[in-house]
C-alpha atoms as a PDB file:
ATOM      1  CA  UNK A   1       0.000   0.000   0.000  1.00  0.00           C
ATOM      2  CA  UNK A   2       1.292   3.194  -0.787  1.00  0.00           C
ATOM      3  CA  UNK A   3       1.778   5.761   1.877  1.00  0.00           C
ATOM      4  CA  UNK A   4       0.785   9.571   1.270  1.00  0.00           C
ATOM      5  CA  UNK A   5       4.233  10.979   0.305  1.00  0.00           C
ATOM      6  CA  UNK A   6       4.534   8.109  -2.356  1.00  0.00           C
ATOM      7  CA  UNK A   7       1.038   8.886  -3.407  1.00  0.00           C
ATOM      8  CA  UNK A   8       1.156  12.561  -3.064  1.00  0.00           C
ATOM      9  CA  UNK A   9       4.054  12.045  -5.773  1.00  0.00           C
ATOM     10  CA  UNK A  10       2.214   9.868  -7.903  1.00  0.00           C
ATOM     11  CA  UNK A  11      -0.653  12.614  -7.825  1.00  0.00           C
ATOM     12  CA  UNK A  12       1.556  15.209  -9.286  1.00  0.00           C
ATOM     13  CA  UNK A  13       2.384  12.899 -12.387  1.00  0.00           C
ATOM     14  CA  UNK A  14      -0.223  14.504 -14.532  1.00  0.00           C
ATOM     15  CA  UNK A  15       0.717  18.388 -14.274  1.00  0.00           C
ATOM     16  CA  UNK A  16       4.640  16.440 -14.659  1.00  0.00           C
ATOM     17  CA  UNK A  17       3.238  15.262 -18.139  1.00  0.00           C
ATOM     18  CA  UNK A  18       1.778  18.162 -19.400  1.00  0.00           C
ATOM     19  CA  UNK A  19       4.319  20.860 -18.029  1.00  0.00           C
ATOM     20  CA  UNK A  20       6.281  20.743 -21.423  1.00  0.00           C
ATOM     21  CA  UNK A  21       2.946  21.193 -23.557  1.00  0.00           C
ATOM     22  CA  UNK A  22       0.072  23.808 -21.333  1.00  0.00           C
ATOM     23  CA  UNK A  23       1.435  25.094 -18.794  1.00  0.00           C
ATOM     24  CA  UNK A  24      -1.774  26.512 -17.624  1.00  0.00           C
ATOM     25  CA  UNK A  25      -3.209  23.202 -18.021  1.00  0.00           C
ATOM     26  CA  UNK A  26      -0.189  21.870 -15.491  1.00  0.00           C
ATOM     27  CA  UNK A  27      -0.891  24.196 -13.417  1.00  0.00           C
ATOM     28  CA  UNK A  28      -4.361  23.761 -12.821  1.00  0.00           C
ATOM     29  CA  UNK A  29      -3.457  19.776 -12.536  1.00  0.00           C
ATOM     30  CA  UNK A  30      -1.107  20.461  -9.981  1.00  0.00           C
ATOM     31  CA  UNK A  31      -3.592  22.399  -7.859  1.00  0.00           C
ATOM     32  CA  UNK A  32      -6.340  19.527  -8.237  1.00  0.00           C
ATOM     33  CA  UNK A  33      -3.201  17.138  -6.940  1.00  0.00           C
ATOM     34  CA  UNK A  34      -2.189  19.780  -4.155  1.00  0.00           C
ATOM     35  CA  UNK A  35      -5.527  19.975  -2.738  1.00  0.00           C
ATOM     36  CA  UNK A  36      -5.340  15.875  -2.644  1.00  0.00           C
ATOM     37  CA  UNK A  37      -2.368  15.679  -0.864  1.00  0.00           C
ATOM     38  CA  UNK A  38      -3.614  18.165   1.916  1.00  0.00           C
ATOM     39  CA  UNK A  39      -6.164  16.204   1.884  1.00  0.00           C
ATOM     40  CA  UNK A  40      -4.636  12.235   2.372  1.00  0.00           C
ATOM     41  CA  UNK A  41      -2.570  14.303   5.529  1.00  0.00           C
ATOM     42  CA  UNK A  42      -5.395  16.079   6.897  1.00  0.00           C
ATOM     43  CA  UNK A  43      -4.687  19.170   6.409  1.00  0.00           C
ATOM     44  CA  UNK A  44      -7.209  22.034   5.668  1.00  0.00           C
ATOM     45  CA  UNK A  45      -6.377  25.515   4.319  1.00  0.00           C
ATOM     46  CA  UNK A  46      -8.258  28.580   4.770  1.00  0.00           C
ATOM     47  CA  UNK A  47      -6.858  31.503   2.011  1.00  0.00           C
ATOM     48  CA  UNK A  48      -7.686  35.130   2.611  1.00  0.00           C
ATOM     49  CA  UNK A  49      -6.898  37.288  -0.051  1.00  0.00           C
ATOM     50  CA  UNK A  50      -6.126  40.755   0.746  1.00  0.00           C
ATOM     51  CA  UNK A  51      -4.493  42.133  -2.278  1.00  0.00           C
ATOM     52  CA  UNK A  52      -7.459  43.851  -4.145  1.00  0.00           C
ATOM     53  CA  UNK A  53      -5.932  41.920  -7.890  1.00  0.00           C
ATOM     54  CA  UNK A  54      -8.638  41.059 -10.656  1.00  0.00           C
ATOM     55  CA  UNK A  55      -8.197  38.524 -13.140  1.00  0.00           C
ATOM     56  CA  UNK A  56      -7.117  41.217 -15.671  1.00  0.00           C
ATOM     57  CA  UNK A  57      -4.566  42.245 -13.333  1.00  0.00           C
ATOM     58  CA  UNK A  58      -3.142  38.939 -12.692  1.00  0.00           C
ATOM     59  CA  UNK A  59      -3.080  38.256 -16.677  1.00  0.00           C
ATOM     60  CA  UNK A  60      -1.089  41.330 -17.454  1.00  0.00           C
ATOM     61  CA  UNK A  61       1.550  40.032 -15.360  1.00  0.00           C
ATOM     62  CA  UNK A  62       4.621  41.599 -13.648  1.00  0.00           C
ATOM     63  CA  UNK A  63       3.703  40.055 -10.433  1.00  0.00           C
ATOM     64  CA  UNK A  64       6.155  38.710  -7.719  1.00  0.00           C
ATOM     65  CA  UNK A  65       4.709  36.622  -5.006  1.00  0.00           C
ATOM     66  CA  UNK A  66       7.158  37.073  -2.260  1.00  0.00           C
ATOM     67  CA  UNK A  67       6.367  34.339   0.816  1.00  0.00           C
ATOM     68  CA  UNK A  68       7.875  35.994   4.156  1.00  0.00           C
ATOM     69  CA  UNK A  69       7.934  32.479   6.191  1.00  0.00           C
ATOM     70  CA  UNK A  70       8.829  29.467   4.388  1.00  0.00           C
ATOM     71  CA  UNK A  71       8.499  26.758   7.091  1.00  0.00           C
ATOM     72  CA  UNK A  72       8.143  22.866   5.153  1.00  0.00           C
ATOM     73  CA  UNK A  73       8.220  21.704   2.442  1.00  0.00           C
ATOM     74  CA  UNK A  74       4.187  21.463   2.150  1.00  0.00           C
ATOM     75  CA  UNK A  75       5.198  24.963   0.614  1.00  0.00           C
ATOM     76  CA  UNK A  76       5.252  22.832  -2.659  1.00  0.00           C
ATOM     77  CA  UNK A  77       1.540  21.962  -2.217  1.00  0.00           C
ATOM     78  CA  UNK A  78       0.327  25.301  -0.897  1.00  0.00           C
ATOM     79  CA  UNK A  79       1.756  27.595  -3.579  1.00  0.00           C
ATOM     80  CA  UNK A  80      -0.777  26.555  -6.221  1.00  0.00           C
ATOM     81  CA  UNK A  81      -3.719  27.478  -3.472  1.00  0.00           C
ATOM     82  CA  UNK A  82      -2.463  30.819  -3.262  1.00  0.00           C
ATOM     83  CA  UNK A  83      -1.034  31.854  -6.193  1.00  0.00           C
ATOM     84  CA  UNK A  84      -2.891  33.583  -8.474  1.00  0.00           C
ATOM     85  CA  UNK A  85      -3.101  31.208 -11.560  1.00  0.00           C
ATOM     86  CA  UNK A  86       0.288  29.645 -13.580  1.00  0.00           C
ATOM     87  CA  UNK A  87       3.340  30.954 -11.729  1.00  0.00           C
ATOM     88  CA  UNK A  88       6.544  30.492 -12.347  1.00  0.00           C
ATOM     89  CA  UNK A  89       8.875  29.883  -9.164  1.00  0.00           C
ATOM     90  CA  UNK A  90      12.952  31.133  -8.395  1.00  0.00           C
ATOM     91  CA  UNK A  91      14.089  27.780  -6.458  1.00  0.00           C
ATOM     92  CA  UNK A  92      17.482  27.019  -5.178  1.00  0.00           C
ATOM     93  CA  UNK A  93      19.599  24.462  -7.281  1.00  0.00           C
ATOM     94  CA  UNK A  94      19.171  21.648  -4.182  1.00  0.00           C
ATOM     95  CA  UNK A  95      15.187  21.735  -4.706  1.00  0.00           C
ATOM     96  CA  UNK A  96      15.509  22.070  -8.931  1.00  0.00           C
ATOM     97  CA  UNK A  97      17.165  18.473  -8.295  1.00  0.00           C
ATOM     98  CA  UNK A  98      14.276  16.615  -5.804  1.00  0.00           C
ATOM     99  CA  UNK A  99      12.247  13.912  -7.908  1.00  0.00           C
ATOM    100  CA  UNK A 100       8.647  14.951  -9.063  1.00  0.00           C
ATOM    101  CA  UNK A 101       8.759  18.520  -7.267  1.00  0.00           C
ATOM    102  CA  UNK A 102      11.557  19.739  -8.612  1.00  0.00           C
ATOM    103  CA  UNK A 103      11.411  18.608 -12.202  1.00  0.00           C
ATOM    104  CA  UNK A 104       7.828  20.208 -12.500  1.00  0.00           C
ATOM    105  CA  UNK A 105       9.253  23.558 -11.008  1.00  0.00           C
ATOM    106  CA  UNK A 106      11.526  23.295 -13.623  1.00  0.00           C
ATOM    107  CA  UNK A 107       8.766  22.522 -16.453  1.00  0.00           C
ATOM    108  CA  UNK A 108       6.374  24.570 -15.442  1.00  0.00           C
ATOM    109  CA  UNK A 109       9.112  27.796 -16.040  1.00  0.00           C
ATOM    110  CA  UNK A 110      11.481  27.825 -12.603  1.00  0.00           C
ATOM    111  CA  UNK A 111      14.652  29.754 -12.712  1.00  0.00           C
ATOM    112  CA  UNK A 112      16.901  27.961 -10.458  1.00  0.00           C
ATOM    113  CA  UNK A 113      20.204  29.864  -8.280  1.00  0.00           C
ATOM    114  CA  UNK A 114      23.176  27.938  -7.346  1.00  0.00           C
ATOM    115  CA  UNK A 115      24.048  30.590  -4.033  1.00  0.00           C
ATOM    116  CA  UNK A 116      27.602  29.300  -4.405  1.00  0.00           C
ATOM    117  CA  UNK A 117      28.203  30.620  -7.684  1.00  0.00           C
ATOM    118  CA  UNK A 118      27.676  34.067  -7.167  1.00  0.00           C
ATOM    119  CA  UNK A 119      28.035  34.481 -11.314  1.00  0.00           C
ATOM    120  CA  UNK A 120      25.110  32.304 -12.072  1.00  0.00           C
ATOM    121  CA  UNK A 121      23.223  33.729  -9.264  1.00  0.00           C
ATOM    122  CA  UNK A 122      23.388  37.500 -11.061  1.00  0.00           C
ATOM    123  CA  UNK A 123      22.568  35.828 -14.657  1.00  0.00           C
ATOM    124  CA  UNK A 124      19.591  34.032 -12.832  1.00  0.00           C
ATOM    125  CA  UNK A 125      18.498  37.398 -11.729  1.00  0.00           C
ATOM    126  CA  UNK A 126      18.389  39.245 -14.743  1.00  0.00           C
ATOM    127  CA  UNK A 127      17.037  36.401 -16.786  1.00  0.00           C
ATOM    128  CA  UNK A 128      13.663  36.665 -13.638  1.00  0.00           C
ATOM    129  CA  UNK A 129      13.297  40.551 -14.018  1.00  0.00           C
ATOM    130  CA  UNK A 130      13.511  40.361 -17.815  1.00  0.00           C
ATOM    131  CA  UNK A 131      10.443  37.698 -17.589  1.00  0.00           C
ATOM    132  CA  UNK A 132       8.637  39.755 -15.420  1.00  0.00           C
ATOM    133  CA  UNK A 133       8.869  42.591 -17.512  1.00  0.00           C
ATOM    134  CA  UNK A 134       7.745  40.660 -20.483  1.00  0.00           C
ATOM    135  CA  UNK A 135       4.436  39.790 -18.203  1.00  0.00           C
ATOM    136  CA  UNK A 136       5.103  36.811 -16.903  1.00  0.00           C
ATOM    137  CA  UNK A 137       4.375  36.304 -12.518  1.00  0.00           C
ATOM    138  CA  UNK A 138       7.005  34.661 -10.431  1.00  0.00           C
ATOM    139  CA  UNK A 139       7.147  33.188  -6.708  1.00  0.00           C
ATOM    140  CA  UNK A 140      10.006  33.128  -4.268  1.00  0.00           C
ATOM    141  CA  UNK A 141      11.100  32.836  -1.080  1.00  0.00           C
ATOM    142  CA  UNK A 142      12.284  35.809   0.974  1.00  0.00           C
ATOM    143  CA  UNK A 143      14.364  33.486   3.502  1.00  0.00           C
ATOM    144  CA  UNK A 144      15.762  31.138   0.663  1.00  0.00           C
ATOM    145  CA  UNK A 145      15.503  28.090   3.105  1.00  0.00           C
ATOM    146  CA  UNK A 146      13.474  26.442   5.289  1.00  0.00           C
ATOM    147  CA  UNK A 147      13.068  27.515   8.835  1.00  0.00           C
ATOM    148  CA  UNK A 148      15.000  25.006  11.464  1.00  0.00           C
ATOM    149  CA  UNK A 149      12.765  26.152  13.929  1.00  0.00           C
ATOM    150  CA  UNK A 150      10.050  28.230  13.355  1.00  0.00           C
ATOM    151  CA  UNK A 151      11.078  31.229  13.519  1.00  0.00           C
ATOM    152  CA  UNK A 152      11.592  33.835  10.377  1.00  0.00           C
ATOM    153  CA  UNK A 153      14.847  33.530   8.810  1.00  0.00           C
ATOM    154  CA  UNK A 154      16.967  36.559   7.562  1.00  0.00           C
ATOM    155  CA  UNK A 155      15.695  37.601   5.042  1.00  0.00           C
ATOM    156  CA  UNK A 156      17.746  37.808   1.347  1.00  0.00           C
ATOM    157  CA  UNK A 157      17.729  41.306  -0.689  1.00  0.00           C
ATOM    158  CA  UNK A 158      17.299  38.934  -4.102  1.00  0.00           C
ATOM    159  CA  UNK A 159      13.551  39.287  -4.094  1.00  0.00           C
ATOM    160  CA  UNK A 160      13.786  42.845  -3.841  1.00  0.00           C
ATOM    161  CA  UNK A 161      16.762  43.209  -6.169  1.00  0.00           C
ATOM    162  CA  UNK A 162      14.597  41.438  -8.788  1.00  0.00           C
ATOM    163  CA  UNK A 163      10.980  43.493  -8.222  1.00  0.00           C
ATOM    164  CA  UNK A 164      13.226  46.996  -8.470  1.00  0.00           C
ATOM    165  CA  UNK A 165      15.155  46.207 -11.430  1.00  0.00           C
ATOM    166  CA  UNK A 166      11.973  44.915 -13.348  1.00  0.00           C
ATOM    167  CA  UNK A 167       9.582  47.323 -12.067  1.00  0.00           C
ATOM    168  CA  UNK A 168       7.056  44.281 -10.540  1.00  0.00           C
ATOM    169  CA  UNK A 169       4.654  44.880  -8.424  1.00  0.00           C
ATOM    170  CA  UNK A 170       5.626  42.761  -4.790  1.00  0.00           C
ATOM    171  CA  UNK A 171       2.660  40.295  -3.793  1.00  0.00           C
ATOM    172  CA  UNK A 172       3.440  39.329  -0.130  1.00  0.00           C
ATOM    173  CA  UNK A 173       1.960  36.201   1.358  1.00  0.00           C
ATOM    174  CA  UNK A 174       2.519  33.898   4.713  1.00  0.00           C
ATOM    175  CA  UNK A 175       1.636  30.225   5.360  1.00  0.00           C
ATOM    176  CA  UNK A 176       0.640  30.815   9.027  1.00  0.00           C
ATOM    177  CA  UNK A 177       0.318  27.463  11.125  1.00  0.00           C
ATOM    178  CA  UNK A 178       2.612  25.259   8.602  1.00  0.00           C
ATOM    179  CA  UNK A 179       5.430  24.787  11.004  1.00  0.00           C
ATOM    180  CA  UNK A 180       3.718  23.648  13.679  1.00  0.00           C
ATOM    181  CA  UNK A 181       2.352  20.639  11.583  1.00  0.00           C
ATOM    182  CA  UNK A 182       5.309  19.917  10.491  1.00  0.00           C
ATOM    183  CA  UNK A 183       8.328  21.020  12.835  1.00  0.00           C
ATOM    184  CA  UNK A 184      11.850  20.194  11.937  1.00  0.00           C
ATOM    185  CA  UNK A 185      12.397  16.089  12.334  1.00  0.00           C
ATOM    186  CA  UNK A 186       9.175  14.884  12.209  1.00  0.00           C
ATOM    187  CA  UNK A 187       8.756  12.228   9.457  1.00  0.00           C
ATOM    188  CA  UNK A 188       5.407  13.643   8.169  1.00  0.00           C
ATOM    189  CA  UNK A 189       3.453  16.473   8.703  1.00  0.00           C
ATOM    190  CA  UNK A 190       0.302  16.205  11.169  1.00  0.00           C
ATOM    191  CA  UNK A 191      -3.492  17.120  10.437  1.00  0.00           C
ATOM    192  CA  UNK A 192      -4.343  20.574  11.495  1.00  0.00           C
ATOM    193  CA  UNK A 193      -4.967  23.978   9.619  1.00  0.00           C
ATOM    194  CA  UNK A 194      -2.671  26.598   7.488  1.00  0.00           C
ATOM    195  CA  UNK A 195      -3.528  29.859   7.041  1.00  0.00           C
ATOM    196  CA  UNK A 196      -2.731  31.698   3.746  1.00  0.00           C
ATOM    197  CA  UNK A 197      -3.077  35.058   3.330  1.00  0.00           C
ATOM    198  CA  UNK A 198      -1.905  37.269   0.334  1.00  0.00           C
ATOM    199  CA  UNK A 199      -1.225  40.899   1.807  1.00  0.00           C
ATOM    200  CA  UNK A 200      -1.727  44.197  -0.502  1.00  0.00           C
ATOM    201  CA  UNK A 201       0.462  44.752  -3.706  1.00  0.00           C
ATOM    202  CA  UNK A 202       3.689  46.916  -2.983  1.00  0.00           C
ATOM    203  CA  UNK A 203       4.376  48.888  -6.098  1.00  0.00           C
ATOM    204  CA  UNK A 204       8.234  48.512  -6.788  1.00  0.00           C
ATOM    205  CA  UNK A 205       8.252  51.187 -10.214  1.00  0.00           C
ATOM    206  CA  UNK A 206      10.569  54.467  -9.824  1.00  0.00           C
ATOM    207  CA  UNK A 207      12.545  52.477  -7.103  1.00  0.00           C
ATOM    208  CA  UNK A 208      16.414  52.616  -7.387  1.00  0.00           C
ATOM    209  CA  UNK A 209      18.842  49.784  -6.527  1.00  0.00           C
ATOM    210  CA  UNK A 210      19.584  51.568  -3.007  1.00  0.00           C
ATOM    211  CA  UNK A 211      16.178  51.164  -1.938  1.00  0.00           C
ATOM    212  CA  UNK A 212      16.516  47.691  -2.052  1.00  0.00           C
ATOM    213  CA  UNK A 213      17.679  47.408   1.790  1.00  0.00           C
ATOM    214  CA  UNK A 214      13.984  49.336   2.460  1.00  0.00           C
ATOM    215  CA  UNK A 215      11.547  47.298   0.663  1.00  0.00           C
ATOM    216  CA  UNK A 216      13.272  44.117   2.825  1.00  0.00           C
ATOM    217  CA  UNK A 217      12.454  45.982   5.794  1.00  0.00           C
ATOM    218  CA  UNK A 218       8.621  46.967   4.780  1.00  0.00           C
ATOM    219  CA  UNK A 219       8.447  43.252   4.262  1.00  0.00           C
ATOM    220  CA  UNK A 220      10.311  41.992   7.568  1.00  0.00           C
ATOM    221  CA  UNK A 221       8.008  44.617   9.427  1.00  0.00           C
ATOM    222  CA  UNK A 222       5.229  43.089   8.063  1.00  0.00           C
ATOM    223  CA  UNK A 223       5.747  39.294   8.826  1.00  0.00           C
ATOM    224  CA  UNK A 224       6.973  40.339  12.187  1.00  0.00           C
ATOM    225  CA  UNK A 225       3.658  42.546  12.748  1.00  0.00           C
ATOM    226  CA  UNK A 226       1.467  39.257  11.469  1.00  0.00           C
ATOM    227  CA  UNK A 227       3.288  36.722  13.966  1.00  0.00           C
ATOM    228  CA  UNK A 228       2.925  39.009  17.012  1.00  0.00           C
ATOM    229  CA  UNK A 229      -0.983  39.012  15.783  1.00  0.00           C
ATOM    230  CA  UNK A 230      -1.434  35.629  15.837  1.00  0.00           C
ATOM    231  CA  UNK A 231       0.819  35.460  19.283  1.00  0.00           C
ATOM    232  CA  UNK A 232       3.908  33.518  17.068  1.00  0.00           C
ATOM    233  CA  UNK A 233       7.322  34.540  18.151  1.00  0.00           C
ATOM    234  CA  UNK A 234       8.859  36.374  15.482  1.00  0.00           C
END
């Protein structure tokens, strides 16, 4: 019999397959196998969306979702609830390379950065803010790794490097709850709820590269301000 991680693998196979073909079609496959894995774990979301975005919006692109608290990896299944519609993702090299998850990342459009090669990491960059100018909406994550313990990580300037020097509008969002389902060493995660809340736009256009230190701060501010709501130790 399988157990969920093997089957929450297999149930990805279909937005795998069509990845190199629709990628709005993937997309929408990979949210129908998302919601099944929460599901086979026992895990319910609740999304509140705060950033005021129409469809129209969201099609014209130039969008970067920017999550303030990665936690687990059930990131991989929540992105698609949050998201709004096909989005491509900036991962780091080590996830590009994990089985199933990874390879779709990479299908469905993911720029990956090898951190260690400081070179690629600026070509990866450009080649993110030249997509977003060209309309296309990306994800990434503000800490660039996992929390080891539930508490925020520092945060990188990339995301913000990226938004200035295309000119994209910053879509902050938070995963509230996932840790505690799934806390550092535990084999799989636990039933419970997630919170996901998208927070309003923050318009990056007319910003210079030394503002970059300021819009990480705006966003730091905010996930700290959210945590201390919800009594979470920033």
């Amino acid at each position: 019999m399988l157990g969920p991680l093997t089957r929450g693998a297999a149930r990805l196979l279909p937005a795998l397959a069509l990845a190199p073909v629709d990628n709005a079609a993937s997309w929408r496959a990979a949210s129908r196998a998302s919601r099944a894995i929460l599901d086979d774990f026992g895990i319910e979301t609740r999304t509140s969306d705060h950033t005021g975005l129409s469809p129209a919006d969201v099609a014209r692109g130039g969008y970067l979702y920017v999550h303030l608290d990665q936690q687990t990896l059930l990131s991989t299944c929540l992105y698609p609830l949050v998201l709004h519609g096909p989005c491509s993702l900036v991962i780091n090299v080590e996830f590009a390379l994990l089985p199933v998850v990874g390879w779709l990342s990479l299908l469905q459009g993911a720029v990956p950065i090898v951190r260690q090669r400081p070179a690629q990491a600026r070509r990866a960059v450009g080649r993110v803010a030249r997509r977003l100018r060209d309309g296309e909406n990306f994800g990434i994550s503000i800490e660039g790794k996992r929390t080891t313990d539930g508490r925020l990580s520092p945060y990188k300037k990339g995301p913000a490097v990226i938004a200035i020097e295309a000119g994209a509008t910053i879509v902050p969002f938070m995963s509230h709850g996932e840790y505690r389902l799934w806390p550092r060493g535990v084999r799989r995660p636990r039933p419970g709820l997630v919170d996901l809340v998208a927070y309003p736009p923050i318009a990056t256009r007319g910003l210079t590269y030394a503002d970059r230190d300021d819009v990480v701060a705006t966003l730091r501010a905010l996930a700290e301000r959210e945590r201390r709501a919800r009594g979470i130790e920033a």
